[in-house]
Every structure is written in structure tokens, then in C-alpha cells.
PDB file of N, CA and C in Angstrom:
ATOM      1  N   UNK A   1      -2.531 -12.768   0.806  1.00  0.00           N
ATOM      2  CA  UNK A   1      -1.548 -11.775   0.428  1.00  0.00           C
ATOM      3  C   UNK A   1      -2.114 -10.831  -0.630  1.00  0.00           C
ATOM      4  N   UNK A   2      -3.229 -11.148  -1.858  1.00  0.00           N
ATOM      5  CA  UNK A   2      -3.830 -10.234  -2.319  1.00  0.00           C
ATOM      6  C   UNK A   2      -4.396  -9.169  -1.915  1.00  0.00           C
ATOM      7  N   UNK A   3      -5.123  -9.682  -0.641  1.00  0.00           N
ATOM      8  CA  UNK A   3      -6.514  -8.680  -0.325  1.00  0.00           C
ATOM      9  C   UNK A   3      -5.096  -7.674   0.398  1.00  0.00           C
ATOM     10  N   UNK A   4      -4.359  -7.997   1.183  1.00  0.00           N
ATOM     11  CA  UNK A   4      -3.049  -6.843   1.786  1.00  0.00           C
ATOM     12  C   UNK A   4      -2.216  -5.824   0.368  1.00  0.00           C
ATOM     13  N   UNK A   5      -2.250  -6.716  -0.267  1.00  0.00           N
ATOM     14  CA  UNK A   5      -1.324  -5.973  -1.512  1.00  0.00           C
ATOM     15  C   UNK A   5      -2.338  -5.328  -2.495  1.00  0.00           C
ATOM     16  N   UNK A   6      -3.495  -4.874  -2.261  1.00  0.00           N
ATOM     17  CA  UNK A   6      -4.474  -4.386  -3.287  1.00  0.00           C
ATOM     18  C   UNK A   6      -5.269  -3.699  -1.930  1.00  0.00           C
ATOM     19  N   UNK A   7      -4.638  -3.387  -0.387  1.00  0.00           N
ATOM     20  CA  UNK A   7      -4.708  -2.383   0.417  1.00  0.00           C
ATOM     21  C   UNK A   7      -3.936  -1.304   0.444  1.00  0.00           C
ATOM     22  N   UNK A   8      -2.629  -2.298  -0.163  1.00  0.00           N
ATOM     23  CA  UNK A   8      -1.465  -0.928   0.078  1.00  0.00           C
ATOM     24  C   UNK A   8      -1.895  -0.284  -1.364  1.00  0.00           C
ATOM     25  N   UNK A   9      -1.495  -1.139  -2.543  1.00  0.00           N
ATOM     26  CA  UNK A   9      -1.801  -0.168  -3.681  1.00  0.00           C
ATOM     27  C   UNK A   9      -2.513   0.820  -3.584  1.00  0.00           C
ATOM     28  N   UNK A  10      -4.193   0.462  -3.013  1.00  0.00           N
ATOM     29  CA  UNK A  10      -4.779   2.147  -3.057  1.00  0.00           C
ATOM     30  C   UNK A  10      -3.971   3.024  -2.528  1.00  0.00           C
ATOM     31  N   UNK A  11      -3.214   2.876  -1.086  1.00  0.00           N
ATOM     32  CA  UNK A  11      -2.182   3.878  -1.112  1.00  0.00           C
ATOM     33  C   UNK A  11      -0.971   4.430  -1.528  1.00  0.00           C
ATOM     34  N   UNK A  12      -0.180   3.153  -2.186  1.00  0.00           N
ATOM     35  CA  UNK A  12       0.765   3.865  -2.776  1.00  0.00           C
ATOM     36  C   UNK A  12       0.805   3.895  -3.978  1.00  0.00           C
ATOM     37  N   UNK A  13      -0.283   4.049  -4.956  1.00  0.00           N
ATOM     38  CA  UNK A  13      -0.631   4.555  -6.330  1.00  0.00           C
ATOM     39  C   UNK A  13      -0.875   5.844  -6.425  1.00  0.00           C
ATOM     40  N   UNK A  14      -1.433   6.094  -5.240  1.00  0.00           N
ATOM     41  CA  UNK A  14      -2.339   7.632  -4.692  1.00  0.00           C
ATOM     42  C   UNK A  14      -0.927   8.304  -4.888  1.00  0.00           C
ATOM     43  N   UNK A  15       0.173   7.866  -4.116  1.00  0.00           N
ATOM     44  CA  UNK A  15       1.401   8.672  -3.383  1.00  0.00           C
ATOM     45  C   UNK A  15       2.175   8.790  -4.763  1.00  0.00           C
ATOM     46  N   UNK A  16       2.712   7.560  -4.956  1.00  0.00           N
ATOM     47  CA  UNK A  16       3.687   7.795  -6.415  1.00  0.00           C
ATOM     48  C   UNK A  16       2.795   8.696  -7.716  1.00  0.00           C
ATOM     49  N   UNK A  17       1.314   8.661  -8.240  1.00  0.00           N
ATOM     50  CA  UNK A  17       1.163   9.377  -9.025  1.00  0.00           C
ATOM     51  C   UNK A  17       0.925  10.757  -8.536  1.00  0.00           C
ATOM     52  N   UNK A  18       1.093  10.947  -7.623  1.00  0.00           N
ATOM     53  CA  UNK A  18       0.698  12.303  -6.920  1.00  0.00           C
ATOM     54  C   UNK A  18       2.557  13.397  -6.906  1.00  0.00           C
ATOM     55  N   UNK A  19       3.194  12.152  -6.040  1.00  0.00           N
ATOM     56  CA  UNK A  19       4.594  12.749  -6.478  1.00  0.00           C
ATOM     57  C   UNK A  19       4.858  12.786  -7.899  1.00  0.00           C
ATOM     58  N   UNK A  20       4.625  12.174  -8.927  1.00  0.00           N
ATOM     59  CA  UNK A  20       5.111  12.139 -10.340  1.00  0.00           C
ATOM     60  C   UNK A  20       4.502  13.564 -11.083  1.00  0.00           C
ATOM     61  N   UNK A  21       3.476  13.704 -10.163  1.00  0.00           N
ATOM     62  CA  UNK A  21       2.715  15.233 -10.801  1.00  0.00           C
ATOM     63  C   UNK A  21       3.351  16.349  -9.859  1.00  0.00           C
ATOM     64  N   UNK A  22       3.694  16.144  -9.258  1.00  0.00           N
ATOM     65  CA  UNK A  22       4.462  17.508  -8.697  1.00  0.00           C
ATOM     66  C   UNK A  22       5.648  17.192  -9.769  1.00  0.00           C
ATOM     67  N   UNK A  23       6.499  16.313  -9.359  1.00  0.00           N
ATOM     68  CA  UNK A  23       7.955  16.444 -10.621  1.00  0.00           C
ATOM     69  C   UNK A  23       7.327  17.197 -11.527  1.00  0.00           C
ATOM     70  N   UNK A  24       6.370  16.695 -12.307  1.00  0.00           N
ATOM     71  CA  UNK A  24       6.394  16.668 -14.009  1.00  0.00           C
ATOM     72  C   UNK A  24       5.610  18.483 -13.953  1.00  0.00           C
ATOM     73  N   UNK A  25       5.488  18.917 -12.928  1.00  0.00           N
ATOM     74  CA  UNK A  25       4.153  20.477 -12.413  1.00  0.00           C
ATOM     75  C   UNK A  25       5.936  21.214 -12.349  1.00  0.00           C
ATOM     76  N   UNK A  26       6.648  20.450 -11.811  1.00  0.00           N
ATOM     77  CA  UNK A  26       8.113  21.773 -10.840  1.00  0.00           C
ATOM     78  C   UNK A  26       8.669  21.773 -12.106  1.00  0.00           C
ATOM     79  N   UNK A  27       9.212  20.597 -13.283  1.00  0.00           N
ATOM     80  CA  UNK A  27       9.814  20.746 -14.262  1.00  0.00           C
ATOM     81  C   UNK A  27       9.302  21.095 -15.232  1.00  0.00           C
ATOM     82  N   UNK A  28       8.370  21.896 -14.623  1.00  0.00           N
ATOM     83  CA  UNK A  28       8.090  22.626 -16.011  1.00  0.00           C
ATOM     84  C   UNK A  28       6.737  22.558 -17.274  1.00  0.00           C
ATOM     85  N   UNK A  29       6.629  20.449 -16.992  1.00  0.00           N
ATOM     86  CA  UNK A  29       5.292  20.358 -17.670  1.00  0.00           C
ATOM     87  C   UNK A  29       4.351  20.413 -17.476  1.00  0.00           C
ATOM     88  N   UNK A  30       3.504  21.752 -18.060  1.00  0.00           N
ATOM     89  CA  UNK A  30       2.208  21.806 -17.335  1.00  0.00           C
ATOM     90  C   UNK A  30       0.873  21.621 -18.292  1.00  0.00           C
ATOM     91  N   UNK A  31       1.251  21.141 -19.571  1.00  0.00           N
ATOM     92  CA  UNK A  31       0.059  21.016 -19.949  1.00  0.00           C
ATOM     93  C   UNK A  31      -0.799  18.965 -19.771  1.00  0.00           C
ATOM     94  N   UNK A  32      -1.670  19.586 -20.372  1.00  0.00           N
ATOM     95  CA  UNK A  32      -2.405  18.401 -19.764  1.00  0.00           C
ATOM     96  C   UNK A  32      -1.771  16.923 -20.120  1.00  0.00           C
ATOM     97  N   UNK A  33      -1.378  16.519 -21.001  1.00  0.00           N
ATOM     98  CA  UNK A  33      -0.555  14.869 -21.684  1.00  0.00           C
ATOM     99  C   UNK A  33       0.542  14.370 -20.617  1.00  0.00           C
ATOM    100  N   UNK A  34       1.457  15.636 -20.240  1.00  0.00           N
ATOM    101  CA  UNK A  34       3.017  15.342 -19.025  1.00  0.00           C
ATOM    102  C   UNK A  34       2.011  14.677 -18.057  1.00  0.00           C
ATOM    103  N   UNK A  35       0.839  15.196 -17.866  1.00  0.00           N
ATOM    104  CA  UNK A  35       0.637  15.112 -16.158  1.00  0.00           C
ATOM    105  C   UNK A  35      -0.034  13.553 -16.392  1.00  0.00           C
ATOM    106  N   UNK A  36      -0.990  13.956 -17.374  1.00  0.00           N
ATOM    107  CA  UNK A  36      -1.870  12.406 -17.655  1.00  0.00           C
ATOM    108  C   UNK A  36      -0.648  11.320 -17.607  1.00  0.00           C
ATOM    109  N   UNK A  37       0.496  11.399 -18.372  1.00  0.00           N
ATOM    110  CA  UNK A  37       1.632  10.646 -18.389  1.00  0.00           C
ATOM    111  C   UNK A  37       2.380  10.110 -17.062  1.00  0.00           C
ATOM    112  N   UNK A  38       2.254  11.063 -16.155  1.00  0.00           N
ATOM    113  CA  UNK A  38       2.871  10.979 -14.993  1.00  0.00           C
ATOM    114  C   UNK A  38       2.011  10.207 -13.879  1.00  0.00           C
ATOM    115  N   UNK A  39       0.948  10.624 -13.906  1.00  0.00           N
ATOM    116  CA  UNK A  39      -0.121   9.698 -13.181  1.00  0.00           C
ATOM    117  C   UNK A  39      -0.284   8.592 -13.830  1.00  0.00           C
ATOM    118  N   UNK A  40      -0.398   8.006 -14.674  1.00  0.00           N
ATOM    119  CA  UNK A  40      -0.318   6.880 -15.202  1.00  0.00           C
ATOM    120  C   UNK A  40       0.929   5.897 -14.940  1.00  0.00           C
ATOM    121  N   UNK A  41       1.803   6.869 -14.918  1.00  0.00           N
ATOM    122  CA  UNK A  41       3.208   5.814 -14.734  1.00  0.00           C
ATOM    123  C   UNK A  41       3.098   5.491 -12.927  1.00  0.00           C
ATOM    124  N   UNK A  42       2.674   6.317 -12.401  1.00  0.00           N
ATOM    125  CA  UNK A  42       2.773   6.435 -10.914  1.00  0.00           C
ATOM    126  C   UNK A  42       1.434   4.987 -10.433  1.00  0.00           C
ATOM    127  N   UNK A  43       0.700   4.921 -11.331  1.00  0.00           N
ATOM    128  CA  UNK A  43      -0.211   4.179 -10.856  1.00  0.00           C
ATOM    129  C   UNK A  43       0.279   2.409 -11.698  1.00  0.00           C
ATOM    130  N   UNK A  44       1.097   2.909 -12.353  1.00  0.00           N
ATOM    131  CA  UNK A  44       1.419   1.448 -13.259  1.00  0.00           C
ATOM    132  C   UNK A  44       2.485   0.883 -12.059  1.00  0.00           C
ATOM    133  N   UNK A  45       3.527   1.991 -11.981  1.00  0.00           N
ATOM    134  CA  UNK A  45       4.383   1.306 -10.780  1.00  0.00           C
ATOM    135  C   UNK A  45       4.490   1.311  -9.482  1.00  0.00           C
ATOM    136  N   UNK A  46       2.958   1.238  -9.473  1.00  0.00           N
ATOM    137  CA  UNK A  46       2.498   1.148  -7.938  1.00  0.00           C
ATOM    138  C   UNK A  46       2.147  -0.764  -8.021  1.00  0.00           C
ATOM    139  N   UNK A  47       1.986  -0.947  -8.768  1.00  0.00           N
ATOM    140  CA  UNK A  47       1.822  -2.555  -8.798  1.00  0.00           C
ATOM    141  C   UNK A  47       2.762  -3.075  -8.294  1.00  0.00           C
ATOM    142  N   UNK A  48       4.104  -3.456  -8.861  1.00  0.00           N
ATOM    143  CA  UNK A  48       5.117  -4.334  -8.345  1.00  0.00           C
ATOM    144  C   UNK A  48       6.042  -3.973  -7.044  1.00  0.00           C
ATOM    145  N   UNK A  49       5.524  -2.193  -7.213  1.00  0.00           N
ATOM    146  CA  UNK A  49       5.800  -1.980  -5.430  1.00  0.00           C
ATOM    147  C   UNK A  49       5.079  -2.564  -4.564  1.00  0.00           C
ATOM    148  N   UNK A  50       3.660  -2.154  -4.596  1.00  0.00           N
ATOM    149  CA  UNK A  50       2.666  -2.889  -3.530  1.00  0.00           C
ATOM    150  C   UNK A  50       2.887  -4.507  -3.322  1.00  0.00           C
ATOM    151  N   UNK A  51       3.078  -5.222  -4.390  1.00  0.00           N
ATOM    152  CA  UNK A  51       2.964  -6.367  -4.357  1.00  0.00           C
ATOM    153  C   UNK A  51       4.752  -7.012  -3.478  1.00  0.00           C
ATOM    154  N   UNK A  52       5.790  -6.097  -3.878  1.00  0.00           N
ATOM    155  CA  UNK A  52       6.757  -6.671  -3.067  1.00  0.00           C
ATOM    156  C   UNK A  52       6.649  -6.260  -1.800  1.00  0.00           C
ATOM    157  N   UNK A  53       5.987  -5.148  -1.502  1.00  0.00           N
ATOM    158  CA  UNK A  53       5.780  -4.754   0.081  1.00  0.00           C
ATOM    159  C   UNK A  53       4.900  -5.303   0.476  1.00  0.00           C
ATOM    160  N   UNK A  54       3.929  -6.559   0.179  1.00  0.00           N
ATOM    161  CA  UNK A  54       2.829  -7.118   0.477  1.00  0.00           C
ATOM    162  C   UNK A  54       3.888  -8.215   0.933  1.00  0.00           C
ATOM    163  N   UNK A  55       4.324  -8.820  -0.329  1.00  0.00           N
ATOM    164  CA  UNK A  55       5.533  -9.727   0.235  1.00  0.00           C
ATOM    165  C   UNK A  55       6.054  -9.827   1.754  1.00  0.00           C
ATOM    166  N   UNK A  56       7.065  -8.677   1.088  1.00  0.00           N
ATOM    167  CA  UNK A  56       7.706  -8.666   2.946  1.00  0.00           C
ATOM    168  C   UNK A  56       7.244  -8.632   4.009  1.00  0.00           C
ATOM    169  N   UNK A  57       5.630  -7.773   3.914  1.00  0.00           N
ATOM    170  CA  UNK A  57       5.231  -7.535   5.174  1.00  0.00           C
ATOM    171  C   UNK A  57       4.384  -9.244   5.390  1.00  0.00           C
ATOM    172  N   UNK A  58       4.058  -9.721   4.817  1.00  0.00           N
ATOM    173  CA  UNK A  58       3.493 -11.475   4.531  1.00  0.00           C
ATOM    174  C   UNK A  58       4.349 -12.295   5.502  1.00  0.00           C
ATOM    175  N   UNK A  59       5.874 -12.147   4.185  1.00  0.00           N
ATOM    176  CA  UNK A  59       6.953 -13.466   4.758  1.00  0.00           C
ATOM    177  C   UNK A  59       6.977 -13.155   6.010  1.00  0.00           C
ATOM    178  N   UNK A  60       7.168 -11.680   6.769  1.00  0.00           N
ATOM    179  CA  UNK A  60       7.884 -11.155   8.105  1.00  0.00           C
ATOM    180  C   UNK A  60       7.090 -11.952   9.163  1.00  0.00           C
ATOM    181  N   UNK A  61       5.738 -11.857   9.112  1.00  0.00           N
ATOM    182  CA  UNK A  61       4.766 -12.209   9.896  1.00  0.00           C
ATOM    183  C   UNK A  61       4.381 -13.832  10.444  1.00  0.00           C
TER     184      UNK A  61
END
């Protein structure tokens, strides 16, 4: 279940800090700290996503 849940992360760390930089780009913050901030959070809570969607897709199988 690791090696699956540290497949998805590369992708959905990519996705959530990528959306968190458009938010933080449309509302306005554009200097460099919002965005560093936003990618960071996007890649922090890409962990316990990946890992419960590793889950489900695990138990389902």
C-alpha cells in the first residue's frame, strides 16, 4: 500500500499545489511568500489525501 500511495502523491501534490497557486495568483497574491505558502500547503496535504485514496483503492481490491 506504500509503493501505491507514494504513486498517487506524485500526482496529487503536483495537482493540489498547482490549484493552490492559481487561488492564491486569482486572489490577488502575487508576490513570491503567498505562492511559496500555497505550494507548500498543497504538497503537505497531499499526504493524508494520497494515503486515504491508497486506502480505498487497497481495501476495494
Amino acid at each position: 500500500m506504500l509503493r501505491l500511495a507514494s504513486i498517487l502523491y506524485s500526482l496529487i501534490s503536483t495537482s493540489l499545489a498547482g490549484s493552490f497557486i492559481v487561488v492564491a495568483l486569482v486572489t490577488g497574491y502575487t508576490t513570491l511568500m503567498p505562492i511559496i505558502y500555497a505550494a507548500a500547503a498543497g504538497f503537505v496535504l497531499a499526504l493524508p489525501v494520497s494515503w486515504a485514496v491508497s486506502k480505498q483503492l487497497y481495501d476495494d481490491s
